[in-house]
PDB file of N, CA and C in Angstrom:
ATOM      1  N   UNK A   1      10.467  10.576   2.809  1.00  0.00           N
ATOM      2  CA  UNK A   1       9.586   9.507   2.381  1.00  0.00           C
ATOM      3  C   UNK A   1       8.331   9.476   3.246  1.00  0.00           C
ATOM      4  N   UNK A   2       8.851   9.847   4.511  1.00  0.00           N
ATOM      5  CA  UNK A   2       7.542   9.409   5.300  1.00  0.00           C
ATOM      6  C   UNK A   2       6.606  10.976   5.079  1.00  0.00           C
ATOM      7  N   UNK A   3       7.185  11.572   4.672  1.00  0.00           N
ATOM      8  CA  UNK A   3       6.302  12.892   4.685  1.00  0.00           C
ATOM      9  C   UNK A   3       5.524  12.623   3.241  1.00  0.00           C
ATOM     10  N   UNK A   4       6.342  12.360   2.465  1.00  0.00           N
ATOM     11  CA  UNK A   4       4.893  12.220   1.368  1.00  0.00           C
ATOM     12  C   UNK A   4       3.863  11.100   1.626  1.00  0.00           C
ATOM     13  N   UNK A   5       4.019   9.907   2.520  1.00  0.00           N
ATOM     14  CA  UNK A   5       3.295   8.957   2.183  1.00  0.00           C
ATOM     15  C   UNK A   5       1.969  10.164   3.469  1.00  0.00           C
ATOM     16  N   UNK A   6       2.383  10.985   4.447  1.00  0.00           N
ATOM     17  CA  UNK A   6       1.229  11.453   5.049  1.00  0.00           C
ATOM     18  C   UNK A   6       0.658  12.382   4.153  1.00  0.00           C
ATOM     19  N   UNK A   7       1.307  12.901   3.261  1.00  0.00           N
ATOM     20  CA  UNK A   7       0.535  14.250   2.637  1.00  0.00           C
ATOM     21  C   UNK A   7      -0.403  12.763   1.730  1.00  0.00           C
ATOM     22  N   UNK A   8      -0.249  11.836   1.198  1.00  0.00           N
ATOM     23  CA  UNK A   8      -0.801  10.847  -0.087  1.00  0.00           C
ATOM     24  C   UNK A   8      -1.840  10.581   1.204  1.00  0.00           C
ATOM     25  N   UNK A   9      -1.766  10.384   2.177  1.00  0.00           N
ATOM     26  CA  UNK A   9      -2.894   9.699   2.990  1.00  0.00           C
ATOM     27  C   UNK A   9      -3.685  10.712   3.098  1.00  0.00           C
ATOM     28  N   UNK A  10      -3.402  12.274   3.414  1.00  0.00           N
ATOM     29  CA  UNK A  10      -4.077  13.025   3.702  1.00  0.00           C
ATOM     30  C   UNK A  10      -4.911  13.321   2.463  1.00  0.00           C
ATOM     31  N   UNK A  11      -4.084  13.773   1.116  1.00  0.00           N
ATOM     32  CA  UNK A  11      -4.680  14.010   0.171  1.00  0.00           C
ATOM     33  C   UNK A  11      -5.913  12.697  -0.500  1.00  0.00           C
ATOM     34  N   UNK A  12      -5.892  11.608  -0.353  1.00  0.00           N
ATOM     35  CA  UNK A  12      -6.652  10.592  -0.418  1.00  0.00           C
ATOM     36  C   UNK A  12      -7.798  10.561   0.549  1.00  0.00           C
ATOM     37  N   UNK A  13      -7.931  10.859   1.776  1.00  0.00           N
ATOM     38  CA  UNK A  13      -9.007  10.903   2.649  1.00  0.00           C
ATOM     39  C   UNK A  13      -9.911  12.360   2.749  1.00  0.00           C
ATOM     40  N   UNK A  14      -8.906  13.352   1.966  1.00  0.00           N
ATOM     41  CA  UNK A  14     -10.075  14.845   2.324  1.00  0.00           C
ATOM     42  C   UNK A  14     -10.088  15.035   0.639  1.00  0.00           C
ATOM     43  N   UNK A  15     -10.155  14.648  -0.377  1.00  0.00           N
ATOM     44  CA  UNK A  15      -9.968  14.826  -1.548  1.00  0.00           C
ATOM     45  C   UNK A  15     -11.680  14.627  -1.629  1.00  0.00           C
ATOM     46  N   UNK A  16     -12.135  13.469  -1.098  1.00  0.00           N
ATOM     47  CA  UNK A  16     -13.963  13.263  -1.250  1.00  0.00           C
ATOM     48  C   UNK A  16     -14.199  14.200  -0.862  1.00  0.00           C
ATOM     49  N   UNK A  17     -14.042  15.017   0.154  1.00  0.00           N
ATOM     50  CA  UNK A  17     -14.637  15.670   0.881  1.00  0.00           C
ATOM     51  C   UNK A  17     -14.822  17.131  -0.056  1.00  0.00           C
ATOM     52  N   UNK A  18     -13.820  17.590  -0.128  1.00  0.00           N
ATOM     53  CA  UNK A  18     -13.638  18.964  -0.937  1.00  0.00           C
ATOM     54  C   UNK A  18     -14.296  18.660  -2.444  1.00  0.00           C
ATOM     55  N   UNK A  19     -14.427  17.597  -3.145  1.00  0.00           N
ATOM     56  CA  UNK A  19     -14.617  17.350  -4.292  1.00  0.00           C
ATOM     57  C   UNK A  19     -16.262  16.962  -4.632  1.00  0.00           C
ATOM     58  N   UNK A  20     -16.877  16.686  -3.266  1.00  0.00           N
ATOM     59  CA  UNK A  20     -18.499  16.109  -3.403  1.00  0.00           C
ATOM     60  C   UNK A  20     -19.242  16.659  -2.383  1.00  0.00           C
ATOM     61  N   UNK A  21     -18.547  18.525  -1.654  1.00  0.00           N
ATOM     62  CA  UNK A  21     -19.236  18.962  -0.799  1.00  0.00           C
ATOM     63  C   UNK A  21     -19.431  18.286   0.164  1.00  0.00           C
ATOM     64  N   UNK A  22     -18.653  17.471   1.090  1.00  0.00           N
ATOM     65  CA  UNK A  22     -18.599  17.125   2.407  1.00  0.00           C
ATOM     66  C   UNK A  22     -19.031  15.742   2.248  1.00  0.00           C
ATOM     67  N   UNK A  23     -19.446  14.721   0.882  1.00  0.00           N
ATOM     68  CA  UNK A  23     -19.733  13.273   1.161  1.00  0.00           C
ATOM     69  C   UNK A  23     -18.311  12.636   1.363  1.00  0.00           C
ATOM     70  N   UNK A  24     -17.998  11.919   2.321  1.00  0.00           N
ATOM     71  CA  UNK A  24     -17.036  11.271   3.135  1.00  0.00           C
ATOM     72  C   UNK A  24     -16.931  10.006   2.252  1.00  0.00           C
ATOM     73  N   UNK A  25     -17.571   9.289   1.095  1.00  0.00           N
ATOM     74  CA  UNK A  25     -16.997   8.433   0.212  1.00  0.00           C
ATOM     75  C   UNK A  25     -16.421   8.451  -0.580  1.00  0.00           C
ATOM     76  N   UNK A  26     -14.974   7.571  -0.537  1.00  0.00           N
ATOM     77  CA  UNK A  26     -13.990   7.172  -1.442  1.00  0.00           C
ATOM     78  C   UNK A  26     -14.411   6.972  -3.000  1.00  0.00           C
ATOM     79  N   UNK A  27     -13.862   7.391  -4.276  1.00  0.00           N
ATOM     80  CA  UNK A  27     -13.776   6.850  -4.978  1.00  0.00           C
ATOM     81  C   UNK A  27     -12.711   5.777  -5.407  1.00  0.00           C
ATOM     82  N   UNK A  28     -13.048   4.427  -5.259  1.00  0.00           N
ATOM     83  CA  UNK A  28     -11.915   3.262  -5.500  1.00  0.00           C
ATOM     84  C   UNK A  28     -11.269   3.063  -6.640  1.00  0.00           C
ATOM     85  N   UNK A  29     -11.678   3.705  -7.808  1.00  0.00           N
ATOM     86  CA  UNK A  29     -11.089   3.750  -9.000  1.00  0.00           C
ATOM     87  C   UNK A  29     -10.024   5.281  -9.186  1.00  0.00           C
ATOM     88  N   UNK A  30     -10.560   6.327  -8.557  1.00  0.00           N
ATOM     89  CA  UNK A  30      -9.210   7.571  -8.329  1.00  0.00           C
ATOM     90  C   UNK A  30      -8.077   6.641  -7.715  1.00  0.00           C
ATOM     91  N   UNK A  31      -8.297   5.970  -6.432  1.00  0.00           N
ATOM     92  CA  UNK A  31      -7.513   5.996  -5.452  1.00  0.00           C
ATOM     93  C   UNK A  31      -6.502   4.777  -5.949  1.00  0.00           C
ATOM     94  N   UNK A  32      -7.088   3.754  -6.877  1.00  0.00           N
ATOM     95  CA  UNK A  32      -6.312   2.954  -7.704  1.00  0.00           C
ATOM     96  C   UNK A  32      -5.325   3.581  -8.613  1.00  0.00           C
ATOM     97  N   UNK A  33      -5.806   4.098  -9.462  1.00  0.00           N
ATOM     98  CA  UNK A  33      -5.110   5.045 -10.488  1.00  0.00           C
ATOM     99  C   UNK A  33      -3.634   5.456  -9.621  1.00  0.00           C
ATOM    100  N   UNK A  34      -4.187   6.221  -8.423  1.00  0.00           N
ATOM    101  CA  UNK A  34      -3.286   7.119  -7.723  1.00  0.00           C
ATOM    102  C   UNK A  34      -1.822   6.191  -7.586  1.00  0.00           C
ATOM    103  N   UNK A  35      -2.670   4.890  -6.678  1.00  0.00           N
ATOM    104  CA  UNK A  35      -1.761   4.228  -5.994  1.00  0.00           C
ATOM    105  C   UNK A  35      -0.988   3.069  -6.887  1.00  0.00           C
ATOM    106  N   UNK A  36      -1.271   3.393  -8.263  1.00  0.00           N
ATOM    107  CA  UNK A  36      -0.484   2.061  -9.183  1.00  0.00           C
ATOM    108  C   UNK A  36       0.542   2.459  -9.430  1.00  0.00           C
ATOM    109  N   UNK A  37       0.880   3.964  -9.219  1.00  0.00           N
ATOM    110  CA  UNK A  37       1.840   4.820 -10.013  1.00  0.00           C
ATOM    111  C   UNK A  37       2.372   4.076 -11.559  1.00  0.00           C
ATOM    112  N   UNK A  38       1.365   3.713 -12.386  1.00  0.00           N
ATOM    113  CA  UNK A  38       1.851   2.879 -14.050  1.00  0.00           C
ATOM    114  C   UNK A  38       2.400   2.050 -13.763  1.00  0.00           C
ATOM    115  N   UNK A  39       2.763   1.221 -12.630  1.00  0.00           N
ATOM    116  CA  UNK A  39       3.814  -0.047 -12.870  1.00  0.00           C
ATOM    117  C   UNK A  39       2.834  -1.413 -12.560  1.00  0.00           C
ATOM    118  N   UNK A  40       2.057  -1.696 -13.381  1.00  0.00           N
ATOM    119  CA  UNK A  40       1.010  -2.980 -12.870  1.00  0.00           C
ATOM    120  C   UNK A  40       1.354  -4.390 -13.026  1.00  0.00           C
ATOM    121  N   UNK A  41       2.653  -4.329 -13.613  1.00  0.00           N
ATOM    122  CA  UNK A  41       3.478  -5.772 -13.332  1.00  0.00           C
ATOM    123  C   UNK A  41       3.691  -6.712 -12.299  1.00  0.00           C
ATOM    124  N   UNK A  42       3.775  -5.721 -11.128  1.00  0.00           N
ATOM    125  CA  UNK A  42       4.076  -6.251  -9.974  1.00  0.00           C
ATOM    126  C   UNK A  42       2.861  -5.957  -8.906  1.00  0.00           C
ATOM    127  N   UNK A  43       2.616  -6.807  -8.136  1.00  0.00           N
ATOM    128  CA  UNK A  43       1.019  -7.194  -7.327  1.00  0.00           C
ATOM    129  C   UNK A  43       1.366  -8.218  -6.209  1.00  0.00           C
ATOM    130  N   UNK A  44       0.453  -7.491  -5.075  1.00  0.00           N
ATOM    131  CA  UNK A  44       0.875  -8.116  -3.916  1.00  0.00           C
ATOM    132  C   UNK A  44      -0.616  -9.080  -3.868  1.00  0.00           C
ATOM    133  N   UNK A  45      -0.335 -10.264  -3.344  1.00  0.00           N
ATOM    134  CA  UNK A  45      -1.733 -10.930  -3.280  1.00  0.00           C
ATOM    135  C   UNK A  45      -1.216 -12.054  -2.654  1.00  0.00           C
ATOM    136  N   UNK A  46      -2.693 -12.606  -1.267  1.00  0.00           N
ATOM    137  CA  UNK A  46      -3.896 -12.180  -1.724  1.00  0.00           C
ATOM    138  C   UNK A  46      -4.431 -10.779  -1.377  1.00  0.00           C
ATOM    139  N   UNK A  47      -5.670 -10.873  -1.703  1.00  0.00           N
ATOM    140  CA  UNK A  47      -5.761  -9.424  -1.335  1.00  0.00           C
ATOM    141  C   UNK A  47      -7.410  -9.503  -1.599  1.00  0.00           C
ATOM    142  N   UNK A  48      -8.225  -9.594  -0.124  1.00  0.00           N
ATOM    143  CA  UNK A  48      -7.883  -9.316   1.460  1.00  0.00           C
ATOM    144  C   UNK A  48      -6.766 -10.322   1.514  1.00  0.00           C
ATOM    145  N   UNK A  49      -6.226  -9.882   2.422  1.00  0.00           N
ATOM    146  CA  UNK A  49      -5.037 -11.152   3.212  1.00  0.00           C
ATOM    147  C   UNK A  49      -5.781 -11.334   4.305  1.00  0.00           C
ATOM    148  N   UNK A  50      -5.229 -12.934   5.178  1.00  0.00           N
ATOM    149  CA  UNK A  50      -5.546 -12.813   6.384  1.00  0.00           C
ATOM    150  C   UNK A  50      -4.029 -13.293   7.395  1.00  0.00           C
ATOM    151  N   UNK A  51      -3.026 -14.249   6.698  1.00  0.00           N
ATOM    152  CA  UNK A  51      -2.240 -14.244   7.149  1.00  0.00           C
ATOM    153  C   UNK A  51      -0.698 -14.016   6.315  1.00  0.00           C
ATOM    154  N   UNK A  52      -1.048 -13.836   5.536  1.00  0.00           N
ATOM    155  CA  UNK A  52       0.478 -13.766   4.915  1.00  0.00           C
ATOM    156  C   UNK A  52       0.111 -13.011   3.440  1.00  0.00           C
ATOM    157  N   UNK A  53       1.100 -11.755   3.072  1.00  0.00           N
ATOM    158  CA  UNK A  53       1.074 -11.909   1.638  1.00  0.00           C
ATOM    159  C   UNK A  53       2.315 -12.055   0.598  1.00  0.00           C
ATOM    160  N   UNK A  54       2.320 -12.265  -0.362  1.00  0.00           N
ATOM    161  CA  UNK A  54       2.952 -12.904  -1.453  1.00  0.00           C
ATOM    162  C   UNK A  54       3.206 -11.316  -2.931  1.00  0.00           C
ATOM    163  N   UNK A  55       4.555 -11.151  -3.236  1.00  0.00           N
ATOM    164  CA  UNK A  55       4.221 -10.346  -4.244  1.00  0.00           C
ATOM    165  C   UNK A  55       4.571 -11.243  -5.594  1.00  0.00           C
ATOM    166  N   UNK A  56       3.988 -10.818  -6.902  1.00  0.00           N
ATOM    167  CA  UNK A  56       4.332 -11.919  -8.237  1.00  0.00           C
ATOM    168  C   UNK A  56       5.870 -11.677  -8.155  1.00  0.00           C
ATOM    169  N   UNK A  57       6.431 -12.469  -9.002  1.00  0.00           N
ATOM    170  CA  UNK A  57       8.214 -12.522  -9.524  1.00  0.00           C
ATOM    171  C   UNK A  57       8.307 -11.216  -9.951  1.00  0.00           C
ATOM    172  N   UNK A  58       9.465 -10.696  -9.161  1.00  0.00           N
ATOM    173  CA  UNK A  58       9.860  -9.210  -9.502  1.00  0.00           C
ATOM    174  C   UNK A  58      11.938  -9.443  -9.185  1.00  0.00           C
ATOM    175  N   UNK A  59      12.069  -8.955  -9.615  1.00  0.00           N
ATOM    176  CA  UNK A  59      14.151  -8.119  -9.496  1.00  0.00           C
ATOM    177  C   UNK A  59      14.123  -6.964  -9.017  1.00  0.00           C
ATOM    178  N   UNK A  60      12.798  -6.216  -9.034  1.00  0.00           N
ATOM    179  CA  UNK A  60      13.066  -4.725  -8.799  1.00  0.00           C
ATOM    180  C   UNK A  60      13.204  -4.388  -7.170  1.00  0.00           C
ATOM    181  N   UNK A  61      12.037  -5.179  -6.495  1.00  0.00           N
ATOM    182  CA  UNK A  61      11.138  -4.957  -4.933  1.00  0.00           C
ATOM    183  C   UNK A  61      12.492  -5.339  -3.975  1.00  0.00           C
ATOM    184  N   UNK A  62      13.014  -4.732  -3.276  1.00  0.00           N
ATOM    185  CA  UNK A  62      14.114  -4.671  -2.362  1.00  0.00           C
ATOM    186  C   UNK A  62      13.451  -4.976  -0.862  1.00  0.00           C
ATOM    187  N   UNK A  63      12.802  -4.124   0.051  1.00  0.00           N
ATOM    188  CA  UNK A  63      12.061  -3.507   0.570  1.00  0.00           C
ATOM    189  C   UNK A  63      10.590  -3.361   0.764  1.00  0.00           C
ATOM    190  N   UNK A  64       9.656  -4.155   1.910  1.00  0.00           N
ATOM    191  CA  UNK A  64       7.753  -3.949   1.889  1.00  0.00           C
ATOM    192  C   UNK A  64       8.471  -2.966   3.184  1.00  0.00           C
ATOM    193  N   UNK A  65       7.535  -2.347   2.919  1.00  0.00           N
ATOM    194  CA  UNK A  65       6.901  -1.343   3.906  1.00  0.00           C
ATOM    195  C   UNK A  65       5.221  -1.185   4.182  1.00  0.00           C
ATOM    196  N   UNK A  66       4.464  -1.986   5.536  1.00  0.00           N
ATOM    197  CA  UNK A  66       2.848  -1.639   5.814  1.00  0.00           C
ATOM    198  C   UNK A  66       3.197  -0.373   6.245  1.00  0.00           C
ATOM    199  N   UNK A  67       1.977   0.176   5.466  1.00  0.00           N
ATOM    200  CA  UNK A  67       1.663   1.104   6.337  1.00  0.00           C
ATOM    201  C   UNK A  67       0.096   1.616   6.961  1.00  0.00           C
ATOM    202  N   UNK A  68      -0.533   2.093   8.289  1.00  0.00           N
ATOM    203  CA  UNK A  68      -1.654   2.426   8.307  1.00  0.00           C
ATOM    204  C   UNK A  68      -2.001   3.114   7.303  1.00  0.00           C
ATOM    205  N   UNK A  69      -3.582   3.549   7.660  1.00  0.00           N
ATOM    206  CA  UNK A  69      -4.246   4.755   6.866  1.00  0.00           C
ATOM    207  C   UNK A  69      -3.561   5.855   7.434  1.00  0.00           C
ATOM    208  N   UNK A  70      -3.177   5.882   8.707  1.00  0.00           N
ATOM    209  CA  UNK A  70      -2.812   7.521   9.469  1.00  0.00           C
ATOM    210  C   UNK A  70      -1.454   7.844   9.138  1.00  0.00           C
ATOM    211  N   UNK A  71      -0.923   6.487   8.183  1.00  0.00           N
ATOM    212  CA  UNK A  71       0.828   6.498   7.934  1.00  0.00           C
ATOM    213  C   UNK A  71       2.191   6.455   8.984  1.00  0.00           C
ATOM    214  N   UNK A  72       1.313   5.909   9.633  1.00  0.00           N
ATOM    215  CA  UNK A  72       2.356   5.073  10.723  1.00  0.00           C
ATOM    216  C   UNK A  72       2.720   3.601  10.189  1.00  0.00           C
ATOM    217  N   UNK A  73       4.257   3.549  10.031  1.00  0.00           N
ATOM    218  CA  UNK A  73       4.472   2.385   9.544  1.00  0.00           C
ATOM    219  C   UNK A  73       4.463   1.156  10.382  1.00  0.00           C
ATOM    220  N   UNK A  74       3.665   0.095  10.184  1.00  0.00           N
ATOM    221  CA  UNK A  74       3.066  -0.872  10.598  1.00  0.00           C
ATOM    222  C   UNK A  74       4.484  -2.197  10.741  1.00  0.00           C
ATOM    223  N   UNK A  75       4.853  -2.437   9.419  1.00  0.00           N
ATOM    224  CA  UNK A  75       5.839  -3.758   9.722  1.00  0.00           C
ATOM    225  C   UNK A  75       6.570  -3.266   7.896  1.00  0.00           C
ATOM    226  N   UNK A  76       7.941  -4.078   7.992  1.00  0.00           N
ATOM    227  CA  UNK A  76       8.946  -3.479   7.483  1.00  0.00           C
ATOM    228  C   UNK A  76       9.634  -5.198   6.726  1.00  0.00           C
ATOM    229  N   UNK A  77       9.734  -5.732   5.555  1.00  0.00           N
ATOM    230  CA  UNK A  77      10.498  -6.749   5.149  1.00  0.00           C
ATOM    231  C   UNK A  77      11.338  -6.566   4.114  1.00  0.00           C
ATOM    232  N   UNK A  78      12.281  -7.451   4.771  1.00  0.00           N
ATOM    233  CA  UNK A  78      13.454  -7.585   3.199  1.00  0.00           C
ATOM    234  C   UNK A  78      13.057  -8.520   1.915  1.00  0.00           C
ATOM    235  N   UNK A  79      12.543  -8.026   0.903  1.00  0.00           N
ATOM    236  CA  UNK A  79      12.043  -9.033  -0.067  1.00  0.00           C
ATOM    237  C   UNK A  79      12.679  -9.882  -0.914  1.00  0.00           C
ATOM    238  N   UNK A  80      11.997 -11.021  -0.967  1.00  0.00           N
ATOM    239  CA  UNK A  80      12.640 -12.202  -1.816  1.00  0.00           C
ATOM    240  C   UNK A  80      11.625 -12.805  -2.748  1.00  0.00           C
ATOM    241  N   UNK A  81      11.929 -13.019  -3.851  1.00  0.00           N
ATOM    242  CA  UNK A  81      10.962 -14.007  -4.486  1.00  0.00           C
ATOM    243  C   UNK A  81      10.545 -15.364  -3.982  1.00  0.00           C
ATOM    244  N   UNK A  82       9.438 -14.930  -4.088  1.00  0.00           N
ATOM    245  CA  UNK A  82       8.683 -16.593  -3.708  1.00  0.00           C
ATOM    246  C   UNK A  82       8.515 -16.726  -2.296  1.00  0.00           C
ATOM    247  N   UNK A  83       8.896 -15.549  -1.573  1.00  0.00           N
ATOM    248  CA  UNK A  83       8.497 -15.309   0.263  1.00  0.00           C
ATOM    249  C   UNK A  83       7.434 -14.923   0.395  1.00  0.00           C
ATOM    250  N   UNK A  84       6.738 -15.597   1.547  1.00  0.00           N
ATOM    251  CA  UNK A  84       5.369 -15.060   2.050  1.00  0.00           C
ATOM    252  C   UNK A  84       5.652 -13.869   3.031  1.00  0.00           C
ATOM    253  N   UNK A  85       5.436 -12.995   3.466  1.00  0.00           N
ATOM    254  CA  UNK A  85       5.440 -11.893   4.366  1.00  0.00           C
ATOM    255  C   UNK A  85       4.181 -12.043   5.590  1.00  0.00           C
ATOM    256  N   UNK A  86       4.137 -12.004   7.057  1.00  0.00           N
ATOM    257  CA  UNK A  86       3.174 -12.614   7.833  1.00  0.00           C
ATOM    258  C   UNK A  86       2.732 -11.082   8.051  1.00  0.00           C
ATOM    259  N   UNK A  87       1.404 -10.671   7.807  1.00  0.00           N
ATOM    260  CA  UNK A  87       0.634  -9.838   8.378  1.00  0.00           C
ATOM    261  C   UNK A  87      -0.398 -10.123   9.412  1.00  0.00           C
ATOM    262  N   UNK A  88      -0.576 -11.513   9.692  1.00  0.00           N
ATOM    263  CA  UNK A  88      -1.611 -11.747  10.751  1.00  0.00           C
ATOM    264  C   UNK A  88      -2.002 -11.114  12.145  1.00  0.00           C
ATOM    265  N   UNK A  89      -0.508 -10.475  12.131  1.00  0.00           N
ATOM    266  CA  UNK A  89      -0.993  -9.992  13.629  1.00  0.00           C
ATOM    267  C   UNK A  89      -0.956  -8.682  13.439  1.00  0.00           C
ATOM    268  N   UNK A  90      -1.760  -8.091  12.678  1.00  0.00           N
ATOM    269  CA  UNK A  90      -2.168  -6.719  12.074  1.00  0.00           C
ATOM    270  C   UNK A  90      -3.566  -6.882  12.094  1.00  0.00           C
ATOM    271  N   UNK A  91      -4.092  -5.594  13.246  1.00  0.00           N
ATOM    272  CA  UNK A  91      -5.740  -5.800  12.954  1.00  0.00           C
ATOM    273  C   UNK A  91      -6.567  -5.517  11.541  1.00  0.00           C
ATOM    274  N   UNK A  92      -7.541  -6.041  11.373  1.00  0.00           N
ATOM    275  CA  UNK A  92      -8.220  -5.877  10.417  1.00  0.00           C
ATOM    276  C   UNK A  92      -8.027  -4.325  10.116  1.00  0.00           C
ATOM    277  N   UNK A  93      -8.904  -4.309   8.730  1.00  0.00           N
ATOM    278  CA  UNK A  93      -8.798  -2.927   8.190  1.00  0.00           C
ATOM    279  C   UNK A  93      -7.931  -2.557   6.732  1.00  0.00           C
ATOM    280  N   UNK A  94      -7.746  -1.429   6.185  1.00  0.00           N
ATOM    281  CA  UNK A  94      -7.257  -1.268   4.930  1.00  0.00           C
ATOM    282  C   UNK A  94      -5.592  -0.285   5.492  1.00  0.00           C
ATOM    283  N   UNK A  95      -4.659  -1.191   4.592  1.00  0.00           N
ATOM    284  CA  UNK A  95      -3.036  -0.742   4.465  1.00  0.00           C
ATOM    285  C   UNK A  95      -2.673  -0.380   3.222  1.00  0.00           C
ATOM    286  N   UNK A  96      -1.769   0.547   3.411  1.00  0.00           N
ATOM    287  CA  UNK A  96      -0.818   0.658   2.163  1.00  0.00           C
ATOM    288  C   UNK A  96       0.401   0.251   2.406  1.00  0.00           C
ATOM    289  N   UNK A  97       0.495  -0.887   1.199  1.00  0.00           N
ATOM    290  CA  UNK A  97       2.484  -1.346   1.119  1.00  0.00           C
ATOM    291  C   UNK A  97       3.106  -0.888  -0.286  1.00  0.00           C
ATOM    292  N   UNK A  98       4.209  -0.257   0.567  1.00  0.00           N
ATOM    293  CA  UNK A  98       4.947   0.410  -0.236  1.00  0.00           C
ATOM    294  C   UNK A  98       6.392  -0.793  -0.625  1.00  0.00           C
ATOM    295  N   UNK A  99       5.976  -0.900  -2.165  1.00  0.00           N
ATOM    296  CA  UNK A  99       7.423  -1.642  -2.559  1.00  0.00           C
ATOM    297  C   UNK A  99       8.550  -0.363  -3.349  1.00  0.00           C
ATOM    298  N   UNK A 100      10.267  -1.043  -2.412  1.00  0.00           N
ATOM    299  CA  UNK A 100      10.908  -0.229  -2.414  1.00  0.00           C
ATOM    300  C   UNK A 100      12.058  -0.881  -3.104  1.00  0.00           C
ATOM    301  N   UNK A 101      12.725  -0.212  -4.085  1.00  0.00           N
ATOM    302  CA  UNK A 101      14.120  -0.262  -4.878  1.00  0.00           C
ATOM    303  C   UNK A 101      15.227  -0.044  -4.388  1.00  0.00           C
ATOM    304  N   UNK A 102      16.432  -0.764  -4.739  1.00  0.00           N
ATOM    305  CA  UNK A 102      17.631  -0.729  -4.150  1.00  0.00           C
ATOM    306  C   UNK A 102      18.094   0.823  -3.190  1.00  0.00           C
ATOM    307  N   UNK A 103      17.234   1.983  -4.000  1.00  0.00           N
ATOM    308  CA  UNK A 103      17.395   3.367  -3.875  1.00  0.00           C
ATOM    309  C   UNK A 103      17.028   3.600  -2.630  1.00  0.00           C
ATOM    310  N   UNK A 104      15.883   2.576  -2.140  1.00  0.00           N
ATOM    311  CA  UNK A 104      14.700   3.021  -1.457  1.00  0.00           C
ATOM    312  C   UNK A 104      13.192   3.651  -2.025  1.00  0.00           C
ATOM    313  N   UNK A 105      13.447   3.692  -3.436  1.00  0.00           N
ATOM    314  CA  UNK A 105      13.081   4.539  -4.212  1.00  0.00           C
ATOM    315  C   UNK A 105      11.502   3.564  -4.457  1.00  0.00           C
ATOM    316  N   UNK A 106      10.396   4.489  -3.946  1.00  0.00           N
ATOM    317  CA  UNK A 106       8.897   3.984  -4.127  1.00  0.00           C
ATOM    318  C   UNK A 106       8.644   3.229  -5.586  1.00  0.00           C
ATOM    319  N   UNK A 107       8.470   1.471  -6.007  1.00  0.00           N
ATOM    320  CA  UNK A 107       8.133   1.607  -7.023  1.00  0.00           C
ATOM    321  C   UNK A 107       6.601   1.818  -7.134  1.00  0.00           C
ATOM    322  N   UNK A 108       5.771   1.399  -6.297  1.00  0.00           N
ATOM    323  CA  UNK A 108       4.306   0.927  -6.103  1.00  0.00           C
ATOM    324  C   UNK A 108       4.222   1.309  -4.759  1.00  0.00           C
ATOM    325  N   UNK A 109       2.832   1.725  -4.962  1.00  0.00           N
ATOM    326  CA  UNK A 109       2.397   1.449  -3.356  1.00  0.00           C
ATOM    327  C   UNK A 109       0.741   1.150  -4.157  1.00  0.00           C
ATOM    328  N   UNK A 110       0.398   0.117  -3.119  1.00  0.00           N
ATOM    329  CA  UNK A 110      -0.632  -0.736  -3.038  1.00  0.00           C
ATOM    330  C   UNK A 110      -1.866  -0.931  -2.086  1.00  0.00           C
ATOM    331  N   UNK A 111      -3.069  -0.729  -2.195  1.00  0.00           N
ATOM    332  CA  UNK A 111      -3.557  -0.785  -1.286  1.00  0.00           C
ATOM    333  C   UNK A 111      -4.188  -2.269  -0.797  1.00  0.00           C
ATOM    334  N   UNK A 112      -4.041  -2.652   0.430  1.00  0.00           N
ATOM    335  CA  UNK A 112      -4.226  -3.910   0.832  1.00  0.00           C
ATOM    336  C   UNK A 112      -5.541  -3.856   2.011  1.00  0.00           C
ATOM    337  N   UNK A 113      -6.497  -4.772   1.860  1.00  0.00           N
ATOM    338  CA  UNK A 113      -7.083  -5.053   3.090  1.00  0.00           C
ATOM    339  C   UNK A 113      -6.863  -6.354   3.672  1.00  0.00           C
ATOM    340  N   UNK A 114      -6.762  -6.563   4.855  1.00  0.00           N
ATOM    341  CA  UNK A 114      -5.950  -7.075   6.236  1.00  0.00           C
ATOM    342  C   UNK A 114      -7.513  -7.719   6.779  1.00  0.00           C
ATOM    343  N   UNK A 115      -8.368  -8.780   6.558  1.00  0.00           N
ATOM    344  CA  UNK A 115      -9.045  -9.547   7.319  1.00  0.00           C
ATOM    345  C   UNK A 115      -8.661 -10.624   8.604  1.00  0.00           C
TER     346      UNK A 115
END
């Protein structure tokens, strides 16, 4: 698991690069696409966060996983409906949370910014 989420970080940060001759900007609509994997039912918000986030009513989400951009995992919760999750003491900047199935099994991963 943790090896694909570095190859997805890697492939997401040098993908501009190889694709626009060395311009270092993101496209936010690839990187959406990428990171919805088709399941848009379920959404973590708010989003920026500054202290806590919230995902909509789900049965599926077992498991948050933050993670940095460099894919070092940041903070780890057992999910419940209708729980806030505290990210505040996460510096600013942009995360990916990965929601996880009884399996462990990735349903979403999401990209979040952390104000």
């Amino acid at each position: 698991m943790k090896k694909n989420l570095h190859t997805f970080v890697l492939f997401v940060l040098l993908l501009p690069t190889f694709m626009q001759g060395g311009a270092s900007t993101l496209n936010p609509v690839t990187m959406e696409t990428f990171l919805e994997d088709g399941n848009s039912s379920i959404k973590i918000f708010p989003n920026p966060a500054t202290e806590y986030i919230e995902l909509t009513e789900n049965k599926e989400v077992l498991k948050i996983v933050v993670y940095n951009l460099a894919g070092r995992e940041m903070k780890r919760f057992d999910a419940f409906n209708g729980e806030k999750y505290y990210v505040g003491d996460l510096a600013r900047g942009l995360y990916l949370v990965q929601l996880l199935d009884k399996s462990n099994q990735t349903i979403v991963t999401q990209r979040v910014s952390k104000r």
